[in-house]
C-alpha atoms as a PDB file:
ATOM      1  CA  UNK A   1       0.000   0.000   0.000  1.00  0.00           C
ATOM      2  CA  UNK A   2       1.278   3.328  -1.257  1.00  0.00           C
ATOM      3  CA  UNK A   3       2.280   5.830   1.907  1.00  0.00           C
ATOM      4  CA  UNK A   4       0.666   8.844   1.295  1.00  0.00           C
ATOM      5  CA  UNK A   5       1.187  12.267   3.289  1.00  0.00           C
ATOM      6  CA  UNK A   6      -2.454  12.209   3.758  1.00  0.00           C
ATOM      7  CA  UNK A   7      -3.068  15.799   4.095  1.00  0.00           C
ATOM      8  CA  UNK A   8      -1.355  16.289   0.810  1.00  0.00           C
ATOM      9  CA  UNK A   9      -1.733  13.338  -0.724  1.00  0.00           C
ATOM     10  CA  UNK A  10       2.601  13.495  -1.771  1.00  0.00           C
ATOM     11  CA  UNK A  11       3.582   9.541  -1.549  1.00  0.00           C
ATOM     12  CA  UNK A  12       6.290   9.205   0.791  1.00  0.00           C
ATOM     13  CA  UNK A  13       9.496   7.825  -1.297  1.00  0.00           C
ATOM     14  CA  UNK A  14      12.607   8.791   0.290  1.00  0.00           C
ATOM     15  CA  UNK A  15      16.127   8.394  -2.226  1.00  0.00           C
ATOM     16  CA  UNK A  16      16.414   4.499  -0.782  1.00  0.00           C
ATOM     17  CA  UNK A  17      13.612   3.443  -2.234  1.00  0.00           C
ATOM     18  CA  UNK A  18      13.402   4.737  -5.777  1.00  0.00           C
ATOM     19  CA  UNK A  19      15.135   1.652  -7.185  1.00  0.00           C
ATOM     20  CA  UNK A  20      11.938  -0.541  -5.485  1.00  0.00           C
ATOM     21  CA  UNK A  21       9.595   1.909  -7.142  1.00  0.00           C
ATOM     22  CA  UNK A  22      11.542   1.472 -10.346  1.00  0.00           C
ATOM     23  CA  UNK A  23      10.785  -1.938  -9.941  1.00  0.00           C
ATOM     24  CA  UNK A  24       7.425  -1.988  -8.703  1.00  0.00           C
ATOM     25  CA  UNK A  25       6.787   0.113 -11.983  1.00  0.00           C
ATOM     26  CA  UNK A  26       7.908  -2.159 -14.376  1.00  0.00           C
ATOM     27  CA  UNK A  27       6.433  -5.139 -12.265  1.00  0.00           C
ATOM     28  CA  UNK A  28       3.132  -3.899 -13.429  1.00  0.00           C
ATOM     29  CA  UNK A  29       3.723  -2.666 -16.308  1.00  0.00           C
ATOM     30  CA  UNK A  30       6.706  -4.316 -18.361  1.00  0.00           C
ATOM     31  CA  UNK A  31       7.827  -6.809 -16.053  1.00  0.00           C
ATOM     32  CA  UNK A  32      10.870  -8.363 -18.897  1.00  0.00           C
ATOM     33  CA  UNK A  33      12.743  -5.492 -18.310  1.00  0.00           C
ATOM     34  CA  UNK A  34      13.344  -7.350 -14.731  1.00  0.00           C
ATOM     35  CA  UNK A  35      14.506 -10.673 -16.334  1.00  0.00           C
ATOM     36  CA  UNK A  36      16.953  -9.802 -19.431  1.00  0.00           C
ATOM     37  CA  UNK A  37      19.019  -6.485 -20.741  1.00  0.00           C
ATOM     38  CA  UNK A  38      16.632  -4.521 -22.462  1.00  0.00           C
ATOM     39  CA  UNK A  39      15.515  -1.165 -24.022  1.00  0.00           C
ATOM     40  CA  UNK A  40      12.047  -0.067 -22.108  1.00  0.00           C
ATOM     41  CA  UNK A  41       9.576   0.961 -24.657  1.00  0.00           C
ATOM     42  CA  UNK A  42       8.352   3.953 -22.482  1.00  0.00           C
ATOM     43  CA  UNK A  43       6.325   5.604 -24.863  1.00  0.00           C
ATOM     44  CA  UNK A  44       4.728   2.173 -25.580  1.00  0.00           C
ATOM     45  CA  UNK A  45       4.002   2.078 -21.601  1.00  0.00           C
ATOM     46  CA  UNK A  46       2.860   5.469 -21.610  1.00  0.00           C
ATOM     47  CA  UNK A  47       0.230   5.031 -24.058  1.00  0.00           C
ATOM     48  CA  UNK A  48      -1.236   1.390 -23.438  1.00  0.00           C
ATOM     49  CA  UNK A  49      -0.053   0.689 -19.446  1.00  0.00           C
ATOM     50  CA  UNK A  50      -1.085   3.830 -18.516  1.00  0.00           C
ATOM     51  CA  UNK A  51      -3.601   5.326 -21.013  1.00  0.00           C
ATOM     52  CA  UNK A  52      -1.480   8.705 -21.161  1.00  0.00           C
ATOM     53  CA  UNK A  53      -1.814  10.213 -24.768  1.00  0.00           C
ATOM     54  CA  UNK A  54       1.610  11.437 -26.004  1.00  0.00           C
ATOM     55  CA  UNK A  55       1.415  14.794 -28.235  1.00  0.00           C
ATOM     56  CA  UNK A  56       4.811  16.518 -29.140  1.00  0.00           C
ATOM     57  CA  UNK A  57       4.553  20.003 -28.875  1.00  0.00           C
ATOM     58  CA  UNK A  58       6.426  23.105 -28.539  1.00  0.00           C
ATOM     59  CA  UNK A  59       5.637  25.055 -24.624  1.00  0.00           C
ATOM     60  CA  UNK A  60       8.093  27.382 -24.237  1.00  0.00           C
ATOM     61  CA  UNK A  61       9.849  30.161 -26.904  1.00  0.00           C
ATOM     62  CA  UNK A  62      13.564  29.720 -24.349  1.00  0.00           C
ATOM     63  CA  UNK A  63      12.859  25.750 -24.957  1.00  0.00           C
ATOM     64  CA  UNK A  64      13.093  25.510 -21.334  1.00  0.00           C
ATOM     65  CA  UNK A  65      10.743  22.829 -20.755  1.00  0.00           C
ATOM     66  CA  UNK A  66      10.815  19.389 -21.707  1.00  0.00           C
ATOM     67  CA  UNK A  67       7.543  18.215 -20.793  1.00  0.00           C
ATOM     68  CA  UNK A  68       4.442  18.084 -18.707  1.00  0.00           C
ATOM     69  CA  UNK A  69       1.890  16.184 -17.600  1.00  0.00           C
ATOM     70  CA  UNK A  70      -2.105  17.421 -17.368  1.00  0.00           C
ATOM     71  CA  UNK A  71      -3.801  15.934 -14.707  1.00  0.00           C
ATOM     72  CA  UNK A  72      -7.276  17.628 -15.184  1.00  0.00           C
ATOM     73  CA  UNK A  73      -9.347  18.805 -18.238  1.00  0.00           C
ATOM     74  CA  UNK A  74      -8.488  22.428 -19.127  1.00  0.00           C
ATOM     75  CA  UNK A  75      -6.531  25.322 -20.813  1.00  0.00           C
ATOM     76  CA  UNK A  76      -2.483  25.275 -21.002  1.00  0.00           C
ATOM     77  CA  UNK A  77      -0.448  27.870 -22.298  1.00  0.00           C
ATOM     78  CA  UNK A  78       1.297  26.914 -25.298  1.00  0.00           C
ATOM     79  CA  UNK A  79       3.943  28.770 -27.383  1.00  0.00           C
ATOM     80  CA  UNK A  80       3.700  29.080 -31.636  1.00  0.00           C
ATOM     81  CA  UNK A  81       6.748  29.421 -32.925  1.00  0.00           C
ATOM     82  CA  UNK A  82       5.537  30.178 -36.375  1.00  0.00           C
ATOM     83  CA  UNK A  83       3.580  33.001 -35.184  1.00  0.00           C
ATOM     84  CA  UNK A  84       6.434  33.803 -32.677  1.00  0.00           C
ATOM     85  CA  UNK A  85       2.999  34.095 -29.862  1.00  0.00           C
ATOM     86  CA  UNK A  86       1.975  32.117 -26.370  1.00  0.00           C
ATOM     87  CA  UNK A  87      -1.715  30.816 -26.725  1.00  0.00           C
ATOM     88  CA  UNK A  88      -3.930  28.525 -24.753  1.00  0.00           C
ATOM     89  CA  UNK A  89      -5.202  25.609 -25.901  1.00  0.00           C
ATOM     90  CA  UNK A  90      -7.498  22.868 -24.511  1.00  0.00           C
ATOM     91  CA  UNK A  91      -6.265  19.254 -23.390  1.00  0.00           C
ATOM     92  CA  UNK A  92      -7.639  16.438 -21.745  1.00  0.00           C
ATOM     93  CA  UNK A  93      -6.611  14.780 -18.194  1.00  0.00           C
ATOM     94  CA  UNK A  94      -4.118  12.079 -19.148  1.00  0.00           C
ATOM     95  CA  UNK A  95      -2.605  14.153 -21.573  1.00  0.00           C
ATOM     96  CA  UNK A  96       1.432  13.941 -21.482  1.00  0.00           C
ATOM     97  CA  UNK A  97       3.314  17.034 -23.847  1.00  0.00           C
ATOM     98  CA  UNK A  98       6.536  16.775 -24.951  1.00  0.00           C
ATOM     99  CA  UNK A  99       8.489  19.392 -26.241  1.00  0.00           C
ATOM    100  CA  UNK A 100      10.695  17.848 -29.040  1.00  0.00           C
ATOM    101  CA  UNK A 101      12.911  20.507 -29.747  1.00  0.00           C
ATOM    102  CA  UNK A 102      13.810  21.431 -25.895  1.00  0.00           C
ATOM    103  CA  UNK A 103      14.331  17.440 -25.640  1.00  0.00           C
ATOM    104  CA  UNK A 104      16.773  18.043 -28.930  1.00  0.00           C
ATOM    105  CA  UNK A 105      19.317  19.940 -27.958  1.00  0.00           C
ATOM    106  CA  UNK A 106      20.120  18.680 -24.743  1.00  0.00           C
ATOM    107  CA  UNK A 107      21.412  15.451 -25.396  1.00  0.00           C
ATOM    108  CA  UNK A 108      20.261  11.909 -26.946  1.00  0.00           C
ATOM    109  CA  UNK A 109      18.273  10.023 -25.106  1.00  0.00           C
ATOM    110  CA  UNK A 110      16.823  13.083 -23.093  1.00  0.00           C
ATOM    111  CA  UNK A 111      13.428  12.055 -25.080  1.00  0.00           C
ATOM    112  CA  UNK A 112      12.905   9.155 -22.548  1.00  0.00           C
ATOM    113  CA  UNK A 113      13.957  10.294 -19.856  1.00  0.00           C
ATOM    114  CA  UNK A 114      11.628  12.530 -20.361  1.00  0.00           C
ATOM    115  CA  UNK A 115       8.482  10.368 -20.759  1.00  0.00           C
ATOM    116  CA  UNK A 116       9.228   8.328 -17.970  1.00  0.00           C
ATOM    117  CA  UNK A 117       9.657  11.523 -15.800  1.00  0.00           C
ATOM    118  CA  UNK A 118       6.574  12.350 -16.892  1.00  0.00           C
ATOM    119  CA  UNK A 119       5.198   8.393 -16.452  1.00  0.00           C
ATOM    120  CA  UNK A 120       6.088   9.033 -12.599  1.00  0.00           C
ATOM    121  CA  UNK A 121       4.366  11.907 -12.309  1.00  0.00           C
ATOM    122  CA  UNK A 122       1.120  10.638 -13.396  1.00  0.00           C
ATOM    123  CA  UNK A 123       1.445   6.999 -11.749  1.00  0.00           C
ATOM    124  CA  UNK A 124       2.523   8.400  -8.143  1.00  0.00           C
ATOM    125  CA  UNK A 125       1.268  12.070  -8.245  1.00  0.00           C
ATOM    126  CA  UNK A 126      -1.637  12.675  -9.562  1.00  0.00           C
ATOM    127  CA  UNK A 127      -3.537  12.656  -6.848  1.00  0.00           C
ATOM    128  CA  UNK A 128      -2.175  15.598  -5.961  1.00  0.00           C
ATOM    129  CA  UNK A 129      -3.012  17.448  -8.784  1.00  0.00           C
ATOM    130  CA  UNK A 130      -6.124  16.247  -8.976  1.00  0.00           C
ATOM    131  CA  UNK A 131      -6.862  17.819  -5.439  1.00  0.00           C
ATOM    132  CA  UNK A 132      -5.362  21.399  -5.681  1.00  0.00           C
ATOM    133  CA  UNK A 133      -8.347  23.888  -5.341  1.00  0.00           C
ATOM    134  CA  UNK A 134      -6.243  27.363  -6.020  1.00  0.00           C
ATOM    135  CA  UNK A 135      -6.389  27.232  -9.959  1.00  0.00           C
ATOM    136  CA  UNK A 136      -9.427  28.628 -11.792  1.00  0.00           C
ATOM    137  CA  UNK A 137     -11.657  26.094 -13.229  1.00  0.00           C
ATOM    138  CA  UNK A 138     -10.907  26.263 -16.692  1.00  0.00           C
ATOM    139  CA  UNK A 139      -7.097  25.616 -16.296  1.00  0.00           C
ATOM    140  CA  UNK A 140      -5.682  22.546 -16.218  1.00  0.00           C
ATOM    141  CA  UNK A 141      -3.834  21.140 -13.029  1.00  0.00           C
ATOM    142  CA  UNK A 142      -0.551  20.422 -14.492  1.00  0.00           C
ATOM    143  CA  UNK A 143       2.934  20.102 -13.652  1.00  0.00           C
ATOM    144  CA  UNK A 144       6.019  21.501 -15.867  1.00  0.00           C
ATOM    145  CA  UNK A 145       9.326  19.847 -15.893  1.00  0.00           C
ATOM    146  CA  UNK A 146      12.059  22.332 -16.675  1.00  0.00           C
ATOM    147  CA  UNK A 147      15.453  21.912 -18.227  1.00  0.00           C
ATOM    148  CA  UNK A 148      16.894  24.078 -15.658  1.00  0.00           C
ATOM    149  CA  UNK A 149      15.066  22.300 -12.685  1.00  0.00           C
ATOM    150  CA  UNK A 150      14.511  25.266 -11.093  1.00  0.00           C
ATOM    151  CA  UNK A 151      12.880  24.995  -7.271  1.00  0.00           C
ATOM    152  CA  UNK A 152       9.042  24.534  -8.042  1.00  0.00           C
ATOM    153  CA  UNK A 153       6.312  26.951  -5.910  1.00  0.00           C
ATOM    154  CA  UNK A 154       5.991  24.634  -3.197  1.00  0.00           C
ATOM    155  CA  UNK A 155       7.673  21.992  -1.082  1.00  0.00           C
ATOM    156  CA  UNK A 156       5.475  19.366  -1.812  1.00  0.00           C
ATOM    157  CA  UNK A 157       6.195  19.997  -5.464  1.00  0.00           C
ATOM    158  CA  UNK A 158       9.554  19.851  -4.796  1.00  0.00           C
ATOM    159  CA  UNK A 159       9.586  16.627  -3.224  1.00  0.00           C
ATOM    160  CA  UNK A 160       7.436  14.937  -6.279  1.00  0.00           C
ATOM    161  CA  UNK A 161      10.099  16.642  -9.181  1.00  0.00           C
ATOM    162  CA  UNK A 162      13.339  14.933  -6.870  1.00  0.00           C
ATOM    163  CA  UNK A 163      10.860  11.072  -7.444  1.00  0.00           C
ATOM    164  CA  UNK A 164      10.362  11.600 -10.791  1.00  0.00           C
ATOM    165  CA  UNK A 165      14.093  12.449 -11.632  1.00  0.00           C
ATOM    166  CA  UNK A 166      15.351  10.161  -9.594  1.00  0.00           C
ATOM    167  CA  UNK A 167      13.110   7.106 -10.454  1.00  0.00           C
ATOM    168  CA  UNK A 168      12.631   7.888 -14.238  1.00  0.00           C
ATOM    169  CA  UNK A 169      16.255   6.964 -15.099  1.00  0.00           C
ATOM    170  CA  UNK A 170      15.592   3.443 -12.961  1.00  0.00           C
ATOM    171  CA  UNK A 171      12.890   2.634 -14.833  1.00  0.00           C
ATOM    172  CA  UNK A 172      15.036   3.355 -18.380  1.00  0.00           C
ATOM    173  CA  UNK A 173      17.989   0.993 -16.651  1.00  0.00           C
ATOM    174  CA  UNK A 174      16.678  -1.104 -13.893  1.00  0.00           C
ATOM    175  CA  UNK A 175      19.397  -1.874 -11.772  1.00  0.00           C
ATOM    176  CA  UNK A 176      19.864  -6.260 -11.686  1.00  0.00           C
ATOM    177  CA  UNK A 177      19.673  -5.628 -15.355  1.00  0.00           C
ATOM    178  CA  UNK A 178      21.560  -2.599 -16.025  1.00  0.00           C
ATOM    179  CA  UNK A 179      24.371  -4.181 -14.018  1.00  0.00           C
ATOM    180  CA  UNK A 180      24.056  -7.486 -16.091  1.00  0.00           C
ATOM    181  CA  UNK A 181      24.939  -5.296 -19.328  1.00  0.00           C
ATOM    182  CA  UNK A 182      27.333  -3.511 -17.726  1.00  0.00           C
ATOM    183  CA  UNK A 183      29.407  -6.245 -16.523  1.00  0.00           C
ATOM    184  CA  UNK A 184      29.125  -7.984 -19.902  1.00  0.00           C
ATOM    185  CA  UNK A 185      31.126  -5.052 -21.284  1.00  0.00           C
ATOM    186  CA  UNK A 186      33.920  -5.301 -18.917  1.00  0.00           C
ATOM    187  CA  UNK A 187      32.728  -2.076 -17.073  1.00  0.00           C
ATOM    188  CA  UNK A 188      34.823  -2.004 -13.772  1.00  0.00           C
ATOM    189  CA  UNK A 189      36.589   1.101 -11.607  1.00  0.00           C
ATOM    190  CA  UNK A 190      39.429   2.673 -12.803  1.00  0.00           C
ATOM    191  CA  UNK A 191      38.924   1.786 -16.047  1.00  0.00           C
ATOM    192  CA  UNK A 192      38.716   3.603 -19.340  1.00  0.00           C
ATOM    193  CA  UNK A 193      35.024   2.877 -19.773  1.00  0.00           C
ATOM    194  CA  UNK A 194      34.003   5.515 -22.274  1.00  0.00           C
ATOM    195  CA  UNK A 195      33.249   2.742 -25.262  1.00  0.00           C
ATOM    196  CA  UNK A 196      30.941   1.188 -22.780  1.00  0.00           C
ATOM    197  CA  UNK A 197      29.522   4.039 -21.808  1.00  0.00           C
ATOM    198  CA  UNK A 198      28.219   4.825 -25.315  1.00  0.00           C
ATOM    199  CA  UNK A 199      27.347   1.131 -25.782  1.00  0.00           C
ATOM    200  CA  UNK A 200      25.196   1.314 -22.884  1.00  0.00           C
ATOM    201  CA  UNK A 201      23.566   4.616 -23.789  1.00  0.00           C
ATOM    202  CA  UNK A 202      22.859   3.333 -27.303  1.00  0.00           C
ATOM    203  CA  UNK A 203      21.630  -0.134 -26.162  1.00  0.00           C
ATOM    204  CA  UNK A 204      18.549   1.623 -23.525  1.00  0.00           C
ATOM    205  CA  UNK A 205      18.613   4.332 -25.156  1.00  0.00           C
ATOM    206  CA  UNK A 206      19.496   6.780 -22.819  1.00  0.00           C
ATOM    207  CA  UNK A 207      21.443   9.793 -22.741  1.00  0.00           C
ATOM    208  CA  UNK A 208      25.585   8.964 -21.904  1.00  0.00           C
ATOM    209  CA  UNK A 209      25.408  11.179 -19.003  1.00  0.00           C
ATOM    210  CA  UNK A 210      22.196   8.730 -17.460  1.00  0.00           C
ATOM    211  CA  UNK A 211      24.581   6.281 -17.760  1.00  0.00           C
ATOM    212  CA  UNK A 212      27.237   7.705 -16.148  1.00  0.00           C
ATOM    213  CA  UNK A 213      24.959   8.549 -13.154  1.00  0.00           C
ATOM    214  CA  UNK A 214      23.623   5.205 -13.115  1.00  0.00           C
ATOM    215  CA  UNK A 215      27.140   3.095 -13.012  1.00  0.00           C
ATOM    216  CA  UNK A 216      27.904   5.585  -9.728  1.00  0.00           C
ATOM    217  CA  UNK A 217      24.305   4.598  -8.208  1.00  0.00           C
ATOM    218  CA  UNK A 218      25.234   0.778  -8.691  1.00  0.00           C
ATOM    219  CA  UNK A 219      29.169   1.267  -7.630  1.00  0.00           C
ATOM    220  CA  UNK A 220      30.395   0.327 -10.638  1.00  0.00           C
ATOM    221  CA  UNK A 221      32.179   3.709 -11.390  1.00  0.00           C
END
């Protein structure tokens, strides 16, 4: 049973346990990933595990946001960049935007990261969402993941952007496995592992500097 701060309704995950969230994740939804190597289809998850729908879309004229998740029915401010203007448009609850371009430059891989940040948001915290009373009624409760991860309004808020960064990667390179392909490749401290590295990135595709992050979480760098 999911701990809940249950005047806030914020799940209570602290750092320790975002590898068994990881894992209770793809237990439910793509439970191979647990038994062999493998590249995690997240979008594939997004759309049919958790009924999200996926639109790419362009939020912010700085392309400072990757990508956020609408937990209610509403309005969202979006930007044009053909007609170089903000302007609100109407999206459904379950709606997850992605912001190709600001996902672009950053790095490969950044794409899912991205989606599974956004995956954790939904799947842990929107309850949350769903109960904030402060918006007006024809906005959409929403959360925005920026590139710059920037401290959010409030601490709750906080607390649910530190989960979803630090269990989205997990999910992308679940740890028994990750470690698996890892080792195959001769990965080991001290070493010159920078062919790996890109091997690894490639193979779950995931940015190189996930990876790097990763092989410290598991001790292998």
């Amino acid at each position: 049973m999911m701990d809940y701060n249950s005047r806030k309704l914020v799940p209570y995950i602290p750092p320790a346990e975002y590898d068994k969230a990881a894992r209770e994740f793809l237990e439910q939804f793509y439970p191979d990933a647990l038994k062999n190597p493998m590249p995690v289809p997240i979008e594939e998850i997004a759309k049919t595990g958790l009924g999200l729908a996926v639109q790419y879309i362009c939020l912010s004229e700085e392309l400072d946001i990757y990508g956020m998740t609408i937990f209610t029915d509403g309005a969202v401010e979006v930007y044009d960049p053909d007609e170089g203007l903000y302007d609100t448009k109407s999206f459904k609850a379950k709606t997850v935007l992605i912001d190709p371009e600001a996902v672009k430059k950053t790095n490969t891989g950044c794409r899912n990261n991205t989606i599974a940040h956004e995956c954790v948001h939904w799947y842990k915290h929107r309850y949350y969402y769903k109960m904030q009373k402060f918006s007006l009624p024809r906005y959409a409760k929403y959360c925005k993941c920026r590139v710059d991860q920037l401290p959010k309004s409030t601490d709750e808020e906080n607390i649910m952007e530190s989960q979803a960064i630090g269990i989205a990667p997990r999910i992308l390179m679940p740890k028994n496995t990750f470690v698996e392909a890892a080792e195959h490749l001769g990965v080991a401290y001290g070493k010159d592992n920078r062919s790996a590295i890109c091997t690894l990135a490639d193979f779950f595709d995931v940015s190189k500097q996930s990876v790097e992050i990763r092989l410290e979480e598991c001790s292998l760098l």
